[in-house]
C-alpha atoms as a PDB file:
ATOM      1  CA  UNK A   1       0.000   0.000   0.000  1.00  0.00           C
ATOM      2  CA  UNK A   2       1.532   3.564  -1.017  1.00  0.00           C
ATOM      3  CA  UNK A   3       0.323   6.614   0.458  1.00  0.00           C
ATOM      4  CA  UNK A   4       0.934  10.169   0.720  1.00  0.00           C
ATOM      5  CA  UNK A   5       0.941  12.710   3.470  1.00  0.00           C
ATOM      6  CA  UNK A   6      -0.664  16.203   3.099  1.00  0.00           C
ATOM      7  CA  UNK A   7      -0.289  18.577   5.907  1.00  0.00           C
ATOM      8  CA  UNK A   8      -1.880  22.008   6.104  1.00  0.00           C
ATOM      9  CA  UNK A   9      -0.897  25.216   7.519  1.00  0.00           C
ATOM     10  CA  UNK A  10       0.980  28.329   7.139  1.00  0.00           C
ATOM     11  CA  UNK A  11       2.179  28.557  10.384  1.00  0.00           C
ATOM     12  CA  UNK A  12       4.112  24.989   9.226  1.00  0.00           C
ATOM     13  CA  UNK A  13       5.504  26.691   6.054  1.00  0.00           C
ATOM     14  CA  UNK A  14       6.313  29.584   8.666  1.00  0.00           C
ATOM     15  CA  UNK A  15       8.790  27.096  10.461  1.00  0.00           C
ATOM     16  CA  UNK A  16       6.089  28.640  13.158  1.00  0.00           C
ATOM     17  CA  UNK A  17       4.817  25.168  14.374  1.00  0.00           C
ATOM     18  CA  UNK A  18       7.171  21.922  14.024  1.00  0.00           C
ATOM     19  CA  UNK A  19       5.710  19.307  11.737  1.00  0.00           C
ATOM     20  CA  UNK A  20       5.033  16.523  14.527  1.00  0.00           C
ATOM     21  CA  UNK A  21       1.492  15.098  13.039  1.00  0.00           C
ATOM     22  CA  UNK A  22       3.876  13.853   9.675  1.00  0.00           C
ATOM     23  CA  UNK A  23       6.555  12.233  11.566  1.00  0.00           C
ATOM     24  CA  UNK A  24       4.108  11.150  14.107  1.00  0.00           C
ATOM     25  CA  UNK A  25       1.976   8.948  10.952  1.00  0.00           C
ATOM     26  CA  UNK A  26       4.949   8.206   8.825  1.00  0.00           C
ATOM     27  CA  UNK A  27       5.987   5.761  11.754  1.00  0.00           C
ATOM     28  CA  UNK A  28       2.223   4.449  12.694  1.00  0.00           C
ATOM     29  CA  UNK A  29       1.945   3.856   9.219  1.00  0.00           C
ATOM     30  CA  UNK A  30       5.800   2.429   8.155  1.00  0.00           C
ATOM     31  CA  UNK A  31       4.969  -0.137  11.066  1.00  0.00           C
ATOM     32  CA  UNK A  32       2.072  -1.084   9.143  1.00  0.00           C
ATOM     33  CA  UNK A  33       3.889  -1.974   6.434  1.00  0.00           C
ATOM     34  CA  UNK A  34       2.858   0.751   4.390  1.00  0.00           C
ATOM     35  CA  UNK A  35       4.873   2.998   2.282  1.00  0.00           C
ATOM     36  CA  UNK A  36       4.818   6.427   2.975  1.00  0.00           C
ATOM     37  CA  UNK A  37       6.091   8.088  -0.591  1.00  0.00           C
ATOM     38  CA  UNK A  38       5.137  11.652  -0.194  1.00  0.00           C
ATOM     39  CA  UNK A  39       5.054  14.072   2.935  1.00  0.00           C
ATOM     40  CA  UNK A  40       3.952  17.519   1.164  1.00  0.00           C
ATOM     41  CA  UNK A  41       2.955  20.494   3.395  1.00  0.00           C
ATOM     42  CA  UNK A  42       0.754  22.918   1.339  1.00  0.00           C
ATOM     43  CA  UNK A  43      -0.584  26.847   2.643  1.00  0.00           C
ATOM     44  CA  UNK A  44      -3.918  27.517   3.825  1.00  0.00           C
ATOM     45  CA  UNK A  45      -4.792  27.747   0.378  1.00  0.00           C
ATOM     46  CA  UNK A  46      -8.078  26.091  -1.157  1.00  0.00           C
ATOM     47  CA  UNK A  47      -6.621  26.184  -4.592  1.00  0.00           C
ATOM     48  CA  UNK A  48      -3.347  24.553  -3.436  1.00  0.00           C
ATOM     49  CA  UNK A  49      -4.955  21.813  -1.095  1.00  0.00           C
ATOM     50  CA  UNK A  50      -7.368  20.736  -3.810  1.00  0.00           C
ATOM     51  CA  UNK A  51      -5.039  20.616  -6.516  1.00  0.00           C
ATOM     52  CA  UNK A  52      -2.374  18.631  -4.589  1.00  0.00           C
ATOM     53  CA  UNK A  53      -4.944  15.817  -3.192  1.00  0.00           C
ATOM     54  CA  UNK A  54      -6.466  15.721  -6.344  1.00  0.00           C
ATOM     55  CA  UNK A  55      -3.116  15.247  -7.511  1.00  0.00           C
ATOM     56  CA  UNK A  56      -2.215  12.454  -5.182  1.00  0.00           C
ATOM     57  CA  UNK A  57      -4.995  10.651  -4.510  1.00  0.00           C
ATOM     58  CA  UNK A  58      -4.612   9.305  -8.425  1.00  0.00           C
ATOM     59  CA  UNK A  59      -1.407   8.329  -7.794  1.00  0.00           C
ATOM     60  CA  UNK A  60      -1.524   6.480  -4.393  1.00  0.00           C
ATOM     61  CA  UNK A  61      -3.619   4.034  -2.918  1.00  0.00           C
ATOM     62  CA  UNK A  62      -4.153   6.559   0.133  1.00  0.00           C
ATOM     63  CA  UNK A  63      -3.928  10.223   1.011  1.00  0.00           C
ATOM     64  CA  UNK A  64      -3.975  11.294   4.665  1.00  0.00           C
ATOM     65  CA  UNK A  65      -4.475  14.970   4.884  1.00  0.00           C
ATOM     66  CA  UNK A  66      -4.186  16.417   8.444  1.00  0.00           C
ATOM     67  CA  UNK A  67      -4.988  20.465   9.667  1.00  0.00           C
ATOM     68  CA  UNK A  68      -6.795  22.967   8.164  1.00  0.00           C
ATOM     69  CA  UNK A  69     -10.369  21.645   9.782  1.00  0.00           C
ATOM     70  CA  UNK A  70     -12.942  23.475  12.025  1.00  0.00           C
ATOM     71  CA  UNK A  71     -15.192  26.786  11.207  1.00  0.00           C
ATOM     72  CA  UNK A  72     -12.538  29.794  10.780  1.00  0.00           C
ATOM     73  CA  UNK A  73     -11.481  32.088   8.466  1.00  0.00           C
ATOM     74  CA  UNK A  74      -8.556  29.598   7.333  1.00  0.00           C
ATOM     75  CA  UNK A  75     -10.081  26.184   8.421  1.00  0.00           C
ATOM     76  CA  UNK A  76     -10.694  25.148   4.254  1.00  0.00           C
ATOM     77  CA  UNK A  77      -9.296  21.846   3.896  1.00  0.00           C
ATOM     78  CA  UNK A  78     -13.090  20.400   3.855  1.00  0.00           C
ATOM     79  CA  UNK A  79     -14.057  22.705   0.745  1.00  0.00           C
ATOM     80  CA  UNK A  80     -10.435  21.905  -0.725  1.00  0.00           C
ATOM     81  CA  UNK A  81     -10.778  18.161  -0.551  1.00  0.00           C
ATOM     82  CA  UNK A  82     -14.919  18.299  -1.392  1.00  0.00           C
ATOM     83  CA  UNK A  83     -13.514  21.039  -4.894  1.00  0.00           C
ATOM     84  CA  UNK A  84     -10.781  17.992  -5.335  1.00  0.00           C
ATOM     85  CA  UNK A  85     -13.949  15.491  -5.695  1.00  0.00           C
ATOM     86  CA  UNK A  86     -16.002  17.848  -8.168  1.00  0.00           C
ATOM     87  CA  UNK A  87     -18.221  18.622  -5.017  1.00  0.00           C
ATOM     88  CA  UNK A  88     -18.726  20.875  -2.226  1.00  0.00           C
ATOM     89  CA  UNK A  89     -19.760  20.823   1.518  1.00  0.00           C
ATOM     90  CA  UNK A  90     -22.971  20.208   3.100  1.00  0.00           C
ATOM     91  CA  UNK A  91     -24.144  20.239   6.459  1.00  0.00           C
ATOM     92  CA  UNK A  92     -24.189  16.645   7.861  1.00  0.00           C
ATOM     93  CA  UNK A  93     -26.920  15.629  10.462  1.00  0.00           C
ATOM     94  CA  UNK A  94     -24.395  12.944  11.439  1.00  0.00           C
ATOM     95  CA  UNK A  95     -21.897  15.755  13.132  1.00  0.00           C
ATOM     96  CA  UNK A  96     -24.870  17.326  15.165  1.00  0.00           C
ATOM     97  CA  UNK A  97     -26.045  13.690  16.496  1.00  0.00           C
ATOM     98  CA  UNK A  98     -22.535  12.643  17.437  1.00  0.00           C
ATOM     99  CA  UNK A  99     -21.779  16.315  19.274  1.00  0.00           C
ATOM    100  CA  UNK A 100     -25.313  16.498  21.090  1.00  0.00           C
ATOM    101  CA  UNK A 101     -24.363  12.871  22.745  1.00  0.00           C
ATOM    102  CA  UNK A 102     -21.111  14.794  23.854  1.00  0.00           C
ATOM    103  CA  UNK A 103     -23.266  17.559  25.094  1.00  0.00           C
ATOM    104  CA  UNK A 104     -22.868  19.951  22.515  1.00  0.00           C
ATOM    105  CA  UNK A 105     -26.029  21.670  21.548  1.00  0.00           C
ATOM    106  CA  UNK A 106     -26.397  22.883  17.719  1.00  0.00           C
ATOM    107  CA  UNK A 107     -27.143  26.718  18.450  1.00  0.00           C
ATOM    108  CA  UNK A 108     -24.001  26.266  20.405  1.00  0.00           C
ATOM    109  CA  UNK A 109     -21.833  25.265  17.602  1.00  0.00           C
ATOM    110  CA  UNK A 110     -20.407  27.472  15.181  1.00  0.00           C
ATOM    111  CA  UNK A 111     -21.104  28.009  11.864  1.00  0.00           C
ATOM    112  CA  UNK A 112     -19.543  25.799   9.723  1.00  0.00           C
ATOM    113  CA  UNK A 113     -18.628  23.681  12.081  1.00  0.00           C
ATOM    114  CA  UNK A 114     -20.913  20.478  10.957  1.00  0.00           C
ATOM    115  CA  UNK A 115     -19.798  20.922   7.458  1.00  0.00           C
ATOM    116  CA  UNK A 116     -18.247  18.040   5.414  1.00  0.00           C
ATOM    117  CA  UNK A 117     -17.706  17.000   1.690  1.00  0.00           C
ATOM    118  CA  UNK A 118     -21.194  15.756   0.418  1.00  0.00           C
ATOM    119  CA  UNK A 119     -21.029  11.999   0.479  1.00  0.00           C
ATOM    120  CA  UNK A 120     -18.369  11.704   3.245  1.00  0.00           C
ATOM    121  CA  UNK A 121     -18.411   9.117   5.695  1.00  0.00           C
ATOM    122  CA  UNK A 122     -17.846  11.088   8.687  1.00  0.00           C
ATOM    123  CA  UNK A 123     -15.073  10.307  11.555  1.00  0.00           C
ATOM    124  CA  UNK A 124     -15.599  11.730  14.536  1.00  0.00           C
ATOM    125  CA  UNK A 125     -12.934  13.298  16.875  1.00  0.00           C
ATOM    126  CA  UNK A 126     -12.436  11.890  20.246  1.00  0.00           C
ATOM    127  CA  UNK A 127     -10.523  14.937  21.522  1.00  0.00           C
ATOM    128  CA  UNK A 128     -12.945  18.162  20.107  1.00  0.00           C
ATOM    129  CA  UNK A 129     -15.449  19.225  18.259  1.00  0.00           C
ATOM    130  CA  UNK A 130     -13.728  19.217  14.372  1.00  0.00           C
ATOM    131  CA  UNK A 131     -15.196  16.485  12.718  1.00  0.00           C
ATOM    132  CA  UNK A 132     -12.892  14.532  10.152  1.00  0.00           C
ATOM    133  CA  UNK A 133     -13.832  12.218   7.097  1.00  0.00           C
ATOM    134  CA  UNK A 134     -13.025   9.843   4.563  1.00  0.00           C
ATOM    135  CA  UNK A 135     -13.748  10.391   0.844  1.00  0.00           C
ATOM    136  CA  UNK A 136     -12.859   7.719  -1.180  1.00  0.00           C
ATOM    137  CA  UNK A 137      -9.149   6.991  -0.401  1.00  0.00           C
ATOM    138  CA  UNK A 138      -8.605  10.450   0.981  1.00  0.00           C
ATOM    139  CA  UNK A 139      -8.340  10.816   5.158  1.00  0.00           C
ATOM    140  CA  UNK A 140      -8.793  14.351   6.180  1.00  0.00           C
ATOM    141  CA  UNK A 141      -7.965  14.327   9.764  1.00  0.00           C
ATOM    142  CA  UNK A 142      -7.412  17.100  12.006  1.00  0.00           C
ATOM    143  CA  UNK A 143      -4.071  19.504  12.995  1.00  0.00           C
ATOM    144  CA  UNK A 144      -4.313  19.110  16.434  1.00  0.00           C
ATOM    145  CA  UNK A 145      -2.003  16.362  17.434  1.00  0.00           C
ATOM    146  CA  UNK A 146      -3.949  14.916  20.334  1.00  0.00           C
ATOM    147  CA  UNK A 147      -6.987  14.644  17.972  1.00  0.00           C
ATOM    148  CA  UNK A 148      -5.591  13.827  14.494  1.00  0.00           C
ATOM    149  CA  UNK A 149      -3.855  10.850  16.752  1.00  0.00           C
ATOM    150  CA  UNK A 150      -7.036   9.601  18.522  1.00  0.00           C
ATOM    151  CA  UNK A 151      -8.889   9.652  15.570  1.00  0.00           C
ATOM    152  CA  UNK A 152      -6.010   8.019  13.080  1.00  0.00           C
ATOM    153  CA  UNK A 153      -6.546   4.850  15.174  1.00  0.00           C
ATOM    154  CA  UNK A 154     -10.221   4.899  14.241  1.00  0.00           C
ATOM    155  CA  UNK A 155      -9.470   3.979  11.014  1.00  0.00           C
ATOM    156  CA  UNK A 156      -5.716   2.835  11.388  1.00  0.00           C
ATOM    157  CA  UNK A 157      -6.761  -1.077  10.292  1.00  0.00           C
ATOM    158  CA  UNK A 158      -7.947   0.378   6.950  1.00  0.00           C
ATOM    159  CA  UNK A 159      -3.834   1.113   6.154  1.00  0.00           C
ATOM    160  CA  UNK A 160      -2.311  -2.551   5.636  1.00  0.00           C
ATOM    161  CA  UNK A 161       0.626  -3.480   4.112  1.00  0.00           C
ATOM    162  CA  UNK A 162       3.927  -6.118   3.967  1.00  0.00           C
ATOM    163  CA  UNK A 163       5.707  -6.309   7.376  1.00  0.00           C
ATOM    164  CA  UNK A 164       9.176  -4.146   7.171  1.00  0.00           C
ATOM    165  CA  UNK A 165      11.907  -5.150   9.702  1.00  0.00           C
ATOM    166  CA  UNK A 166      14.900  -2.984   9.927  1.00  0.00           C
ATOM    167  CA  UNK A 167      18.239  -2.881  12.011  1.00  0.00           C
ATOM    168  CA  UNK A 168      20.545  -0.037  12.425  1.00  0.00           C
ATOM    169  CA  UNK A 169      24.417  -0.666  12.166  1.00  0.00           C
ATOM    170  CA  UNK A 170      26.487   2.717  13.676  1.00  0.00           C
ATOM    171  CA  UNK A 171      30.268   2.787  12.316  1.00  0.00           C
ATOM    172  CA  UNK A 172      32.798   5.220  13.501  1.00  0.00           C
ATOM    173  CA  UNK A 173      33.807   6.117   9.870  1.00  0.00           C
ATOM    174  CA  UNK A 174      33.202   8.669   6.985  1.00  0.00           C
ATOM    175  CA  UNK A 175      30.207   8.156   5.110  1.00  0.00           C
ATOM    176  CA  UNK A 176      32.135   7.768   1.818  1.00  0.00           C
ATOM    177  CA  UNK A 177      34.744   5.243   3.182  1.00  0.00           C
ATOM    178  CA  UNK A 178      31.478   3.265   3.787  1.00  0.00           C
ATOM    179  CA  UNK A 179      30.827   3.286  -0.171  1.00  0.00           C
ATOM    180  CA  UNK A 180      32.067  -0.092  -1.091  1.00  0.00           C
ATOM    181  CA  UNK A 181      30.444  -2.148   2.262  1.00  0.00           C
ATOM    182  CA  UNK A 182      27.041  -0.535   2.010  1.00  0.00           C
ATOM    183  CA  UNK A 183      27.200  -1.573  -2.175  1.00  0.00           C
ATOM    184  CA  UNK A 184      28.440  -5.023  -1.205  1.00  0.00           C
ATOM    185  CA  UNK A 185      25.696  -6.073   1.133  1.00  0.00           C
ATOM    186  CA  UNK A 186      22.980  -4.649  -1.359  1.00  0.00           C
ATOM    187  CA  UNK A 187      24.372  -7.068  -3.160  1.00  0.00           C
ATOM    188  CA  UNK A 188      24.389  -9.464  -1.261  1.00  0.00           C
ATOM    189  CA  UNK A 189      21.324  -9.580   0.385  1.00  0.00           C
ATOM    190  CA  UNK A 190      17.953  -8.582  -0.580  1.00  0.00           C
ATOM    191  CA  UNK A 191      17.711  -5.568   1.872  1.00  0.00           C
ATOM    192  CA  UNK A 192      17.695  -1.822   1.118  1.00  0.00           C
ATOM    193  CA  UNK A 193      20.259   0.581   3.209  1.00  0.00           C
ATOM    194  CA  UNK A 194      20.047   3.790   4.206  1.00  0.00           C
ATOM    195  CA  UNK A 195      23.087   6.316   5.130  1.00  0.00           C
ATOM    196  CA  UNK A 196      22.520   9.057   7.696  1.00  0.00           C
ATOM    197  CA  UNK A 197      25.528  10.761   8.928  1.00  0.00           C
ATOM    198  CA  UNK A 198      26.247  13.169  12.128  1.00  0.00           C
ATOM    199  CA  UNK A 199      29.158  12.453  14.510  1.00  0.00           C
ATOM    200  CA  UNK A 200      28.939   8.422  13.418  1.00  0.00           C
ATOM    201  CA  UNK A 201      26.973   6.988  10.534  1.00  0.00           C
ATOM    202  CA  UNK A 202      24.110   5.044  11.508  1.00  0.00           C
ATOM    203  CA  UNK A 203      23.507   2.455   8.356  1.00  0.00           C
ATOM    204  CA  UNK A 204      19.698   1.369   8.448  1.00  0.00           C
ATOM    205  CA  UNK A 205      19.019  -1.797   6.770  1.00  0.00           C
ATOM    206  CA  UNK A 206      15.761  -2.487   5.740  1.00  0.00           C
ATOM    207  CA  UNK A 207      13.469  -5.491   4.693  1.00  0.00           C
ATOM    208  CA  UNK A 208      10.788  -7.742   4.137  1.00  0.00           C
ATOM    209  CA  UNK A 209      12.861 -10.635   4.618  1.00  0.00           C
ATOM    210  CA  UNK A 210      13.587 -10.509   8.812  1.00  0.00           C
ATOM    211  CA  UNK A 211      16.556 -13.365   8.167  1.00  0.00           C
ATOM    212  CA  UNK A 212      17.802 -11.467   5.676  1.00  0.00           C
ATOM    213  CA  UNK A 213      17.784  -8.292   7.498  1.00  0.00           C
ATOM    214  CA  UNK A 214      19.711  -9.738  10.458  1.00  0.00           C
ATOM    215  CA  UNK A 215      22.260 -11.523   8.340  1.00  0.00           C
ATOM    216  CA  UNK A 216      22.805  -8.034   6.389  1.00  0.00           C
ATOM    217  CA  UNK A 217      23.192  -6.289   9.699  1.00  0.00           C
ATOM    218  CA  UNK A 218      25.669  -9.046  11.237  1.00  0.00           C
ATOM    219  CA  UNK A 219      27.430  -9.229   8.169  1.00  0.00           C
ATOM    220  CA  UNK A 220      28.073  -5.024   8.000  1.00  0.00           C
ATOM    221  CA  UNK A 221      29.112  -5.096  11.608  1.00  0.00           C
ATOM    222  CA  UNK A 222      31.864  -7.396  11.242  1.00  0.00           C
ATOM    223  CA  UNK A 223      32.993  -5.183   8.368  1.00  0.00           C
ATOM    224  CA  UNK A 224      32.828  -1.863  10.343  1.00  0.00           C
ATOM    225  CA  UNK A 225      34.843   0.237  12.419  1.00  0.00           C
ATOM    226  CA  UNK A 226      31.818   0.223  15.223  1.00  0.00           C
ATOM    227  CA  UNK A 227      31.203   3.300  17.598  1.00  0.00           C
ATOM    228  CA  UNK A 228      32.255   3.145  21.111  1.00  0.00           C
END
């Protein structure tokens, strides 16, 4: 399964507010055995969050799109992602049921607030009152960490994919003196590798094959300078 992250926000963009909710689901859904192929963070821009789902969700089996949700002046990922599907938002009966058993009462709400994309199956949100949805393949969750978490796991069996095991080898050497190993052991095994540098390298093997993984990883570290 291949899918791609869209997050929303300016304030992102801004280098304002860190990006947690994309790191947070690109390891929920890598441990699913999903590949995550594209994390794209777009303005608070109709135009730009319609195009780019529209965009993706032809591409990849899935598109989770988190932030952007709720009744203000900037809250338009709903109309974005209903303009992506040739349709627009409509007030859903759904959203006022599910917030009056939370004790919300509709003149209390604001406006806007029980709007989704017509046709959307609606996902409510544990932590608040911003509803979320699925249309098609498309997610739309909220920006709020503690709620786009809470309600990810609502539909978190949906994202399936091949288990991916992966071990991480650290050598006390220069990236580019590791050339030669990390080519020979692609070769040798059916793994991918990854090279991520600082004050060591830390060599990530990767796999659907757990033997194989392991035997990679053994085999690099007796070919290493280790750390410490």
């Amino acid at each position: 399964m291949r899918v791609a992250l869209v997050t929303v926000g300016d304030e992102l963009l801004a280098g304002d507010t860190v990006n947690t909710n994309a790191a947070w689901l690109g390891r929920q859904l890598t441990g699913r055995g999903v590949g995550v192929e594209r994390v794209t963070v777009v303005p608070d821009r109709e135009g730009d969050i319609a195009r780019v789902v529209n965009e993706y969700r032809a591409e990849y089996d899935a598109v989770v799109v988190t932030g952007g949700l709720g009744p203000t002046h900037d809250d338009l990922t709903m109309d974005a992602v209903a303009a992506a599907f040739g349709t627009e938002t409509a007030e859903c009966e759904a959203v006022y049921e599910w917030l009056a058993a939370d004790g919300y009462a509709r003149e209390d709400l604001s406006e806007g607030t029980a709007h989704i994309p017509s046709g959307a199956e609606l996902l409510e949100n544990p932590e608040g009152v911003a509803p979320g949805c699925v249309v098609g393949d498309v997610y739309v969750l909220p920006g709020v960490p503690a709620e786009m978490k809470a309600m990810f796991e609502l539909v978190a069996d949906r994202f399936e994919g091949e288990p991916t095991y992966t071990e991480t080898v650290v050598a006390d050497e220069s990236e580019s003196s590791l050339i030669d190993r990390v080519a020979q052991v692609r070769e040798e095994f059916d793994v991918g590798v990854g090279s991520y540098p600082g004050e060591t390298v830390r060599l990530r093997i990767r796999g659907t094959d757990e033997t194989a993984v392991a035997n990679a990883a053994a085999w690099l570290r007796e070919r290493v300078d280790s750390a410490g």
